[in-house]
PDB file of N, CA and C in Angstrom:
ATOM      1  N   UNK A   1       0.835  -1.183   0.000  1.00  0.00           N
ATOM      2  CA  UNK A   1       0.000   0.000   0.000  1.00  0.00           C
ATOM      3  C   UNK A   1       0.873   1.237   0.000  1.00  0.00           C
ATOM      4  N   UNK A   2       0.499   2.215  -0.777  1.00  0.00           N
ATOM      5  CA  UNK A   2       1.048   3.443  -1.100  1.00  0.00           C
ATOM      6  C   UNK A   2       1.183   4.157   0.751  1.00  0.00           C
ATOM      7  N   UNK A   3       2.158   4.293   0.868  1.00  0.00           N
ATOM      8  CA  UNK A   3       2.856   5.274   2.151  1.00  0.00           C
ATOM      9  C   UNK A   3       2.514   7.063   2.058  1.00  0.00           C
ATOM     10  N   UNK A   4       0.667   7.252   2.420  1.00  0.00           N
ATOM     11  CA  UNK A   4       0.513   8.492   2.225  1.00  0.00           C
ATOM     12  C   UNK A   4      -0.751   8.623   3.163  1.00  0.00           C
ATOM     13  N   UNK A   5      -1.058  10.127   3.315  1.00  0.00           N
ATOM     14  CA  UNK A   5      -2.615  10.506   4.189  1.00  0.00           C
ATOM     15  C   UNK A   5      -3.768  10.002   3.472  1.00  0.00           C
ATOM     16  N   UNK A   6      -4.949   9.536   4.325  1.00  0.00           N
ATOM     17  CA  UNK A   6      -5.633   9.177   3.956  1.00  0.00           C
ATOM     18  C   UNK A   6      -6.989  10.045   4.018  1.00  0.00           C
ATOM     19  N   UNK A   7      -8.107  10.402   3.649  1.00  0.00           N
ATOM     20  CA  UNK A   7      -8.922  10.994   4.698  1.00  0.00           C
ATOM     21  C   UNK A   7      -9.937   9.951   4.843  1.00  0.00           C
ATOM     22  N   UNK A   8     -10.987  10.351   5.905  1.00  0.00           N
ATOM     23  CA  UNK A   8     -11.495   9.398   6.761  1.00  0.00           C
ATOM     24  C   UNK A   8     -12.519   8.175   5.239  1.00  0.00           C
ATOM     25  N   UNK A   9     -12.405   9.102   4.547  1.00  0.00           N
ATOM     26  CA  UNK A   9     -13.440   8.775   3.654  1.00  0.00           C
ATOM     27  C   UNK A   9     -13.141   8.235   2.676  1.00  0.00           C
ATOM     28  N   UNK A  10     -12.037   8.013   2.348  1.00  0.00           N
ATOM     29  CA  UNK A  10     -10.877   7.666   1.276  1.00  0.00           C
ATOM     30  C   UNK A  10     -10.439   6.002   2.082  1.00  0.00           C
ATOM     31  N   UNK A  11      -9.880   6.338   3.341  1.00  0.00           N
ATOM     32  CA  UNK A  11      -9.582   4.827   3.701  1.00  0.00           C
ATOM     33  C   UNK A  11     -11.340   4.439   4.234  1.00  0.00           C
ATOM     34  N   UNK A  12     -12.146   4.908   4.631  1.00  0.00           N
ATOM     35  CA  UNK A  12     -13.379   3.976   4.828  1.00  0.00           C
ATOM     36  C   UNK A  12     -13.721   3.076   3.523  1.00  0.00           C
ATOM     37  N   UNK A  13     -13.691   4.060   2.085  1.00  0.00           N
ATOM     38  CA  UNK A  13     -13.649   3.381   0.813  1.00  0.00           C
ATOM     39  C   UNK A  13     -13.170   1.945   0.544  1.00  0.00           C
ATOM     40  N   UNK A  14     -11.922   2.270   0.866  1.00  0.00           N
ATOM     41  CA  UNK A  14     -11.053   1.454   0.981  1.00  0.00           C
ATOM     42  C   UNK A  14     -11.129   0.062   1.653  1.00  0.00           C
ATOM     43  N   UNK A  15     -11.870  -0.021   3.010  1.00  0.00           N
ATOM     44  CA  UNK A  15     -12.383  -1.097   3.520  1.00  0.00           C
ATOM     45  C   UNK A  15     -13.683  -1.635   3.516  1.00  0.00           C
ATOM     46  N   UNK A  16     -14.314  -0.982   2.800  1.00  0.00           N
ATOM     47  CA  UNK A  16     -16.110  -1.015   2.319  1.00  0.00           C
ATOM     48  C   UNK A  16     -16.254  -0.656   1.237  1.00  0.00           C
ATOM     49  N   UNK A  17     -15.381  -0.802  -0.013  1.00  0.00           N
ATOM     50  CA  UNK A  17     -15.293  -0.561  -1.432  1.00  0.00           C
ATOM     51  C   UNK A  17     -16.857  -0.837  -1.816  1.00  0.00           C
ATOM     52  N   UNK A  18     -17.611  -1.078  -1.299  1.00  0.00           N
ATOM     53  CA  UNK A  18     -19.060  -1.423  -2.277  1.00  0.00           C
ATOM     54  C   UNK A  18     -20.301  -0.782  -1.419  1.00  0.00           C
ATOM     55  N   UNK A  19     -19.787   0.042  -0.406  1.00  0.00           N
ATOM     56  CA  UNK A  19     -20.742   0.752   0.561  1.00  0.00           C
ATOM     57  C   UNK A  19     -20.570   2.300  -0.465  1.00  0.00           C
ATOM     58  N   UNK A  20     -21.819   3.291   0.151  1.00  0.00           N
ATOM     59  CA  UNK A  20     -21.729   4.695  -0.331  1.00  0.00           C
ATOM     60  C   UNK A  20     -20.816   5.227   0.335  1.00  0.00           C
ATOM     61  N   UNK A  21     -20.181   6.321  -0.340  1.00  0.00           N
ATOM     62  CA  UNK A  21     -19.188   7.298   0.426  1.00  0.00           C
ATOM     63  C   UNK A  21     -19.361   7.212   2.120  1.00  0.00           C
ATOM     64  N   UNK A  22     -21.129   7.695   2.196  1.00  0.00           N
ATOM     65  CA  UNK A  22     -21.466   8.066   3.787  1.00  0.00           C
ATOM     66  C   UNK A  22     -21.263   6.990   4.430  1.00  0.00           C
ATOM     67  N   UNK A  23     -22.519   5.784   3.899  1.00  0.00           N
ATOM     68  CA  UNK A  23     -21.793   4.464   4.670  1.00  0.00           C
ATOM     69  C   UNK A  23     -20.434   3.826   5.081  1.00  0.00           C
ATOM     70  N   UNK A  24     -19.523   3.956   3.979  1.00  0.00           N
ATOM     71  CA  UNK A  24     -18.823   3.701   4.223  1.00  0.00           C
ATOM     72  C   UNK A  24     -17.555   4.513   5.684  1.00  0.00           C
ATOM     73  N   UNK A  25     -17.938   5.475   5.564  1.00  0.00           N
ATOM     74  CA  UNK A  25     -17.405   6.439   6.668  1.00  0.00           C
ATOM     75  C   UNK A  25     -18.316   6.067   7.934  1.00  0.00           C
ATOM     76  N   UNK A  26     -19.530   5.895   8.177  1.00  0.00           N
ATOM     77  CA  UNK A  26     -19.874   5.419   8.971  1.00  0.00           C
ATOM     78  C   UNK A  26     -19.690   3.927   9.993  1.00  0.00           C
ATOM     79  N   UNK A  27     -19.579   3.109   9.019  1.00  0.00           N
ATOM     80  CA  UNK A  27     -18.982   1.521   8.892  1.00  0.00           C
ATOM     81  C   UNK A  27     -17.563   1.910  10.037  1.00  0.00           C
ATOM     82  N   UNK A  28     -16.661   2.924   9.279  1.00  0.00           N
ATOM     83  CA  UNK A  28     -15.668   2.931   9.856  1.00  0.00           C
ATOM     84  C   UNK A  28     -15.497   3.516  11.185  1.00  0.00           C
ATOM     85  N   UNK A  29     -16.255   4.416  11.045  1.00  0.00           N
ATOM     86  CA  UNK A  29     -16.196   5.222  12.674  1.00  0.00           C
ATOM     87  C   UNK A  29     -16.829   4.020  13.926  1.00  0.00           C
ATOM     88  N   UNK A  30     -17.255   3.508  13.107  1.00  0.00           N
ATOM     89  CA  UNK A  30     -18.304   2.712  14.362  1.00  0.00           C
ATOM     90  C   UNK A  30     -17.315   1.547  14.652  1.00  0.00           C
ATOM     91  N   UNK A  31     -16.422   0.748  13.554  1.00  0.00           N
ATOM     92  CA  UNK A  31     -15.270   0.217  13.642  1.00  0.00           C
ATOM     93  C   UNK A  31     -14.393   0.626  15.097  1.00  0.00           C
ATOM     94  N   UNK A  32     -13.660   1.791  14.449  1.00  0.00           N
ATOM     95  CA  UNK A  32     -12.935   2.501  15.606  1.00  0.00           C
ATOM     96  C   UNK A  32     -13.831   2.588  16.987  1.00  0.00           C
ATOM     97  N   UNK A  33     -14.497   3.209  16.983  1.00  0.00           N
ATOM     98  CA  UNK A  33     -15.539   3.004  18.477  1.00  0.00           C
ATOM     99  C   UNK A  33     -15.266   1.722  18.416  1.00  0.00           C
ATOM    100  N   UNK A  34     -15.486   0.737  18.138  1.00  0.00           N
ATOM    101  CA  UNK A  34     -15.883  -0.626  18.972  1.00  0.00           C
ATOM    102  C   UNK A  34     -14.861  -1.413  19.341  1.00  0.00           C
ATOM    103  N   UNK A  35     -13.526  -0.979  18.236  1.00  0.00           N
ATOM    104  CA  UNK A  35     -12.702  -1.865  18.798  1.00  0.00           C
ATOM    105  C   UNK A  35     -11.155  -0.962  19.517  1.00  0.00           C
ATOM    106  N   UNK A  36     -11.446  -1.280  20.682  1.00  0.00           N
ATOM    107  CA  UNK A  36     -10.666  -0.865  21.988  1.00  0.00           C
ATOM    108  C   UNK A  36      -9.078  -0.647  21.252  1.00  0.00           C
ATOM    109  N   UNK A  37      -8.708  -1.706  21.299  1.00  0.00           N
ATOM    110  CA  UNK A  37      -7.366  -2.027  20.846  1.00  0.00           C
ATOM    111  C   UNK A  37      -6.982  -0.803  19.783  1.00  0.00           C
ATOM    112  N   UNK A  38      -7.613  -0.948  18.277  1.00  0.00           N
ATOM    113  CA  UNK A  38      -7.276   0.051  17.258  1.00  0.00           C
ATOM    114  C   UNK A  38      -7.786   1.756  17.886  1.00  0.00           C
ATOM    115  N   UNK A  39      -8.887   1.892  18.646  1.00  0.00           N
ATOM    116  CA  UNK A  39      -9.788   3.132  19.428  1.00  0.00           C
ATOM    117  C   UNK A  39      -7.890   3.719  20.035  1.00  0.00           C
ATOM    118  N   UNK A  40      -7.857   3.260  20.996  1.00  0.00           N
ATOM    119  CA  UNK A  40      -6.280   3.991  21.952  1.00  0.00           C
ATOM    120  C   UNK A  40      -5.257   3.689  21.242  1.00  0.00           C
ATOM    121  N   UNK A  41      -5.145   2.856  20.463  1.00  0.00           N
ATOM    122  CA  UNK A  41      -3.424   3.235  19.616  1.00  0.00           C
ATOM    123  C   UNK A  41      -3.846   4.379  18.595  1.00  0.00           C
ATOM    124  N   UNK A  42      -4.983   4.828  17.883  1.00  0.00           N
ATOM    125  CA  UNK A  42      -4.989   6.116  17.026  1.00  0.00           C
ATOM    126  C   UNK A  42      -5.076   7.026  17.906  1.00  0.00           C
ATOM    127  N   UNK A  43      -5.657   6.972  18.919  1.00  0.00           N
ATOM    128  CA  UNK A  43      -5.867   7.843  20.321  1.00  0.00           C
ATOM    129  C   UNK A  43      -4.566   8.361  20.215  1.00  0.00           C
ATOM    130  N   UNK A  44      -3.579   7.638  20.876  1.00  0.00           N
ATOM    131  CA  UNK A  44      -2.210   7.833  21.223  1.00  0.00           C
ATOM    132  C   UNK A  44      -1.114   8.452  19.989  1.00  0.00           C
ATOM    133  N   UNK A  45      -1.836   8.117  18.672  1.00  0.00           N
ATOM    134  CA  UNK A  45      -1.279   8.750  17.639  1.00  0.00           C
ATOM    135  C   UNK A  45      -1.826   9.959  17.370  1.00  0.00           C
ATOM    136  N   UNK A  46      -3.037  10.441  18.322  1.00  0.00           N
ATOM    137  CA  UNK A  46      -3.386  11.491  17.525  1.00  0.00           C
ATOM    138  C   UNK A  46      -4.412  11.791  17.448  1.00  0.00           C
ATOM    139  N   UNK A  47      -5.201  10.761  16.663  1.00  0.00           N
ATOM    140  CA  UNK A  47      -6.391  10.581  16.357  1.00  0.00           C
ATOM    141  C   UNK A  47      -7.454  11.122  16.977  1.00  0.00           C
ATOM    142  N   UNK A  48      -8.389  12.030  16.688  1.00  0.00           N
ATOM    143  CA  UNK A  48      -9.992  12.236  17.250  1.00  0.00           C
ATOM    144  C   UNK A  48     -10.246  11.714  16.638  1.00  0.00           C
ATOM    145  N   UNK A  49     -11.961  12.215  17.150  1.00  0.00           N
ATOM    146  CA  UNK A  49     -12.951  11.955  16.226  1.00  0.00           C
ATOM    147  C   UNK A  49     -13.397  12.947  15.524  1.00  0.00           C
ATOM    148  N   UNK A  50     -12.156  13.885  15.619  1.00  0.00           N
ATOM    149  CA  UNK A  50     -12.481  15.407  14.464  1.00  0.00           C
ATOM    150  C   UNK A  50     -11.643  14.912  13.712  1.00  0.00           C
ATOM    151  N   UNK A  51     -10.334  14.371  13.948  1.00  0.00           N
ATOM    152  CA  UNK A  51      -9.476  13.826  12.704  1.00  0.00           C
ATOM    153  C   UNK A  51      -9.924  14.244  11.149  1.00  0.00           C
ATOM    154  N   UNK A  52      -9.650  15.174  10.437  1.00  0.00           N
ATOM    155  CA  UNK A  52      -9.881  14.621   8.973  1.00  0.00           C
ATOM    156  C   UNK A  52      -9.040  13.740   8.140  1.00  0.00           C
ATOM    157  N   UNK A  53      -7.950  13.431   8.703  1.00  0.00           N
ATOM    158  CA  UNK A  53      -6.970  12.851   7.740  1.00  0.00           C
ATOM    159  C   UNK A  53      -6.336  11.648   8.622  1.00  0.00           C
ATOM    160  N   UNK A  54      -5.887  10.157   8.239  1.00  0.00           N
ATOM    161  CA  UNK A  54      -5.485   9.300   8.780  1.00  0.00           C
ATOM    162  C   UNK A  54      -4.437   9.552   8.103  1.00  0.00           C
ATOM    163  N   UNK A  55      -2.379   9.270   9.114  1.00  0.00           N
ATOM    164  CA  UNK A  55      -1.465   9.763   8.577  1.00  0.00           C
ATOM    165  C   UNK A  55      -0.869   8.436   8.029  1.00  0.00           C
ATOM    166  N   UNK A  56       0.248   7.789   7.615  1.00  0.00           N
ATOM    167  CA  UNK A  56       0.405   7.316   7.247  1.00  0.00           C
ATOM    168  C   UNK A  56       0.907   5.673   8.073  1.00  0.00           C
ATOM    169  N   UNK A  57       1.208   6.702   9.324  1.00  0.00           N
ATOM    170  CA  UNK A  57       1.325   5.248  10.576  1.00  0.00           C
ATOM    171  C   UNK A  57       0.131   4.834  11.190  1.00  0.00           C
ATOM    172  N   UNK A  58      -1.442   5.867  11.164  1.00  0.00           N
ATOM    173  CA  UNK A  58      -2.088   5.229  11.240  1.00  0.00           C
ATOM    174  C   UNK A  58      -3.119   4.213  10.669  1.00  0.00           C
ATOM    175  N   UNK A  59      -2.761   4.317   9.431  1.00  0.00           N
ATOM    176  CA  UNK A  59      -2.795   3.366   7.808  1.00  0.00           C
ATOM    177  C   UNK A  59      -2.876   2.402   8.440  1.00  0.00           C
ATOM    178  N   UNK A  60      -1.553   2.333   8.843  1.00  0.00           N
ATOM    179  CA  UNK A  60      -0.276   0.919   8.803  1.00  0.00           C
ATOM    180  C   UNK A  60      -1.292   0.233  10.400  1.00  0.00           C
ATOM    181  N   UNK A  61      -1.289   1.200  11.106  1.00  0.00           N
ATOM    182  CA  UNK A  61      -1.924   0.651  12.508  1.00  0.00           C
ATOM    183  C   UNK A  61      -2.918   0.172  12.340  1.00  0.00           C
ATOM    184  N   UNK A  62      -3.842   0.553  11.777  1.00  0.00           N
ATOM    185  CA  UNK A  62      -5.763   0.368  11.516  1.00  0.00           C
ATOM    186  C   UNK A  62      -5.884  -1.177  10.396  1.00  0.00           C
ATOM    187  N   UNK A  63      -4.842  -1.184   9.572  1.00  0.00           N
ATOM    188  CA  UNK A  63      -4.476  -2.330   8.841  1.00  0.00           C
ATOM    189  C   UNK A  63      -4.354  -3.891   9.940  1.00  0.00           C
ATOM    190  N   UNK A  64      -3.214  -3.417  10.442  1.00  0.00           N
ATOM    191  CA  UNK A  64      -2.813  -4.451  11.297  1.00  0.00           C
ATOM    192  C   UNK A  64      -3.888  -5.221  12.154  1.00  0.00           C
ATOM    193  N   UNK A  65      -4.611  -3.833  12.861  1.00  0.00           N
ATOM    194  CA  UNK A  65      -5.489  -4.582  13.803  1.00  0.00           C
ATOM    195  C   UNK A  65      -6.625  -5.100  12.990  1.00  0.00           C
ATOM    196  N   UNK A  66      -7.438  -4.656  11.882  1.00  0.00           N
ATOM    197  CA  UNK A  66      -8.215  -5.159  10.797  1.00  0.00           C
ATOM    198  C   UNK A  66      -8.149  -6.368  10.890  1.00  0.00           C
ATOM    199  N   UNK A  67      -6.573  -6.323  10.302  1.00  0.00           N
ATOM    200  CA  UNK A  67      -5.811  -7.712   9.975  1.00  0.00           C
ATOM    201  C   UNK A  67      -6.175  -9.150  10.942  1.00  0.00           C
ATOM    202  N   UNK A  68      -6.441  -8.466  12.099  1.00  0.00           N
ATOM    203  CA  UNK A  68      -6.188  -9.380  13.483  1.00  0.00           C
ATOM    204  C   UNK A  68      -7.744  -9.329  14.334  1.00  0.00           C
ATOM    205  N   UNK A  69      -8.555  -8.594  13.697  1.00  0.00           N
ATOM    206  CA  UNK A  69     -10.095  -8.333  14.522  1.00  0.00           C
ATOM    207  C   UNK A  69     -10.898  -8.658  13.585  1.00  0.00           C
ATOM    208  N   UNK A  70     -10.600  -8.952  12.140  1.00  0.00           N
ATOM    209  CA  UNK A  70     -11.761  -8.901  11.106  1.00  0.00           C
ATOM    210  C   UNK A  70     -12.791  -9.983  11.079  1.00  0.00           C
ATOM    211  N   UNK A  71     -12.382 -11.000  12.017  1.00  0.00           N
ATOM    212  CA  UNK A  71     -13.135 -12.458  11.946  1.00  0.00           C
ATOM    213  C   UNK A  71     -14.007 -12.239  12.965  1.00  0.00           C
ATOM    214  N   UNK A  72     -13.814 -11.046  14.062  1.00  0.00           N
ATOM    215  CA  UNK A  72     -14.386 -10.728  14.954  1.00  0.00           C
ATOM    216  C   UNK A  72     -15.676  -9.784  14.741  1.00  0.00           C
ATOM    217  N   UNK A  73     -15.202  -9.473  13.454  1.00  0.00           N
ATOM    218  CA  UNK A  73     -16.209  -7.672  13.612  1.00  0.00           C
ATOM    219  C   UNK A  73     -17.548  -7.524  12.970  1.00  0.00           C
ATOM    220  N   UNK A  74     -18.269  -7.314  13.658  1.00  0.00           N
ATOM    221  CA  UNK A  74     -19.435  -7.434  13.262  1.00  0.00           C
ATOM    222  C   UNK A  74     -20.170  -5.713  13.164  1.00  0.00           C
ATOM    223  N   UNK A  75     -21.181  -5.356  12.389  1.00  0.00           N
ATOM    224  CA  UNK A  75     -21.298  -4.209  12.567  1.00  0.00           C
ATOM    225  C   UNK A  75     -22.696  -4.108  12.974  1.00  0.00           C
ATOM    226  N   UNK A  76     -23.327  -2.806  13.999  1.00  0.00           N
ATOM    227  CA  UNK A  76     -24.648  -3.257  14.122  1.00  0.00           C
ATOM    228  C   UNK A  76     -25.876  -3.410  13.289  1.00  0.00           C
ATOM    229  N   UNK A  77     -26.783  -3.969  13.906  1.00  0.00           N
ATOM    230  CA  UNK A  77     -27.752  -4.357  12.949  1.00  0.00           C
ATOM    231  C   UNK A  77     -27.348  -5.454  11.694  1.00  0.00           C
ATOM    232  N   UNK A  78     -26.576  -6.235  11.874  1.00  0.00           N
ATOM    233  CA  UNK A  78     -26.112  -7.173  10.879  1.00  0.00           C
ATOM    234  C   UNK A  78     -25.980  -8.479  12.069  1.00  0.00           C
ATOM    235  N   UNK A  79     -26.609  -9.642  11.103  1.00  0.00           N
ATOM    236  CA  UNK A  79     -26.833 -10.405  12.085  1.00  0.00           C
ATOM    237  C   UNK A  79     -25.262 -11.551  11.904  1.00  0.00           C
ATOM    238  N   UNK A  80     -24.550 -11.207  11.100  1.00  0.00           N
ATOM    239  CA  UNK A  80     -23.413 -12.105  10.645  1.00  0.00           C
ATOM    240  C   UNK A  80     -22.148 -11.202   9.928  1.00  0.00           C
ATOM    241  N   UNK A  81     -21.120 -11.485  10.021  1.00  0.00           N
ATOM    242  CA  UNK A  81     -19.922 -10.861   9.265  1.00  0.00           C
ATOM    243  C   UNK A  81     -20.266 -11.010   7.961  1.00  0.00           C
ATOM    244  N   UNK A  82     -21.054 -11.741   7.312  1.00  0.00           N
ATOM    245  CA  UNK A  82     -21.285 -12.246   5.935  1.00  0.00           C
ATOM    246  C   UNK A  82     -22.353 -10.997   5.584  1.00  0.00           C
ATOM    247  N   UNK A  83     -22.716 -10.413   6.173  1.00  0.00           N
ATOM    248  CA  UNK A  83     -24.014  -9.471   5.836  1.00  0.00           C
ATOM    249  C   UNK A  83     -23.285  -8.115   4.955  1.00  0.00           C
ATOM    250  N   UNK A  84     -21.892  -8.396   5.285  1.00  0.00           N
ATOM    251  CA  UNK A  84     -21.804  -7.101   4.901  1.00  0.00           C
ATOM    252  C   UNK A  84     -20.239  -7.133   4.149  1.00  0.00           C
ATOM    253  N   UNK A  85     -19.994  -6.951   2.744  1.00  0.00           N
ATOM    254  CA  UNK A  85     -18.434  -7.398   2.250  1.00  0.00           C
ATOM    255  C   UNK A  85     -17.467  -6.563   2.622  1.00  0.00           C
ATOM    256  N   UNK A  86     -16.324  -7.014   3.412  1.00  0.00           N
ATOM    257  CA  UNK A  86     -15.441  -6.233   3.931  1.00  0.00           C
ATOM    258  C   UNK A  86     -14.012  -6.390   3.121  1.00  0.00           C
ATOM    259  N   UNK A  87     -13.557  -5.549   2.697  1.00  0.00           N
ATOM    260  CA  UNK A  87     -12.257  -5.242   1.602  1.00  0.00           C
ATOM    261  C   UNK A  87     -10.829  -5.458   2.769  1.00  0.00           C
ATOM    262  N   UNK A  88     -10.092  -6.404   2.105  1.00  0.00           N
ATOM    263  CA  UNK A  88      -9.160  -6.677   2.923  1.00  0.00           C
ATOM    264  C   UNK A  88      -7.844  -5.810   3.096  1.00  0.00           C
ATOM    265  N   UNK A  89      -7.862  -4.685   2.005  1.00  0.00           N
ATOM    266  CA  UNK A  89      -7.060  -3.441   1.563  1.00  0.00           C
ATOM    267  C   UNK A  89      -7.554  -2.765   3.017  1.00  0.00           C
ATOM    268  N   UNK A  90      -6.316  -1.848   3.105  1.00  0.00           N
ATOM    269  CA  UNK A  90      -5.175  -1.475   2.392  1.00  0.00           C
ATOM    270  C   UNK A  90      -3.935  -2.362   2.943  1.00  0.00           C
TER     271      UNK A  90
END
């Protein structure tokens, strides 16, 4: 993956390639809220929830834990991980 800023809406794309712009930014915020682990390491980088731009270590961070929570993550109102196609990028 290209080593650059993201904005919130650009990497939400990115992990919900087949959701709308909004959804997909939504998908993601609710992501971050739920999962603790990725929530305080962007915390600690920085990160609000005014954030407009994800920098390039927190790419790399939000990836990783993806990487390591995705079998876990469910979003609400979905009764299965299958309900909803999740992009394994970036």
């Amino acid at each position: 993956m290209e080593q650059k800023c993201y904005s919130k809406q650009e990497l939400a794309l990115e992990y919900f390639p087949d959701a709308t712009p909004e959804v997909a930014s939504a998908h993601l915020r609710r992501w971050i809220n739920r999962c603790k682990p990725l929530h305080d390491v962007l915390v600690k980088s920085g990160y609000t929830k005014w954030s407009k731009e994800f920098s390039p270590i927190q790419v790399a961070i939000s990836s990783t834990i993806w990487a390591s929570h995705r079998k876990k993550f469910i979003l609400p109102g979905l009764s299965s991980e299958k309900d909803v196609k999740i992009s394994e990028k970036p």
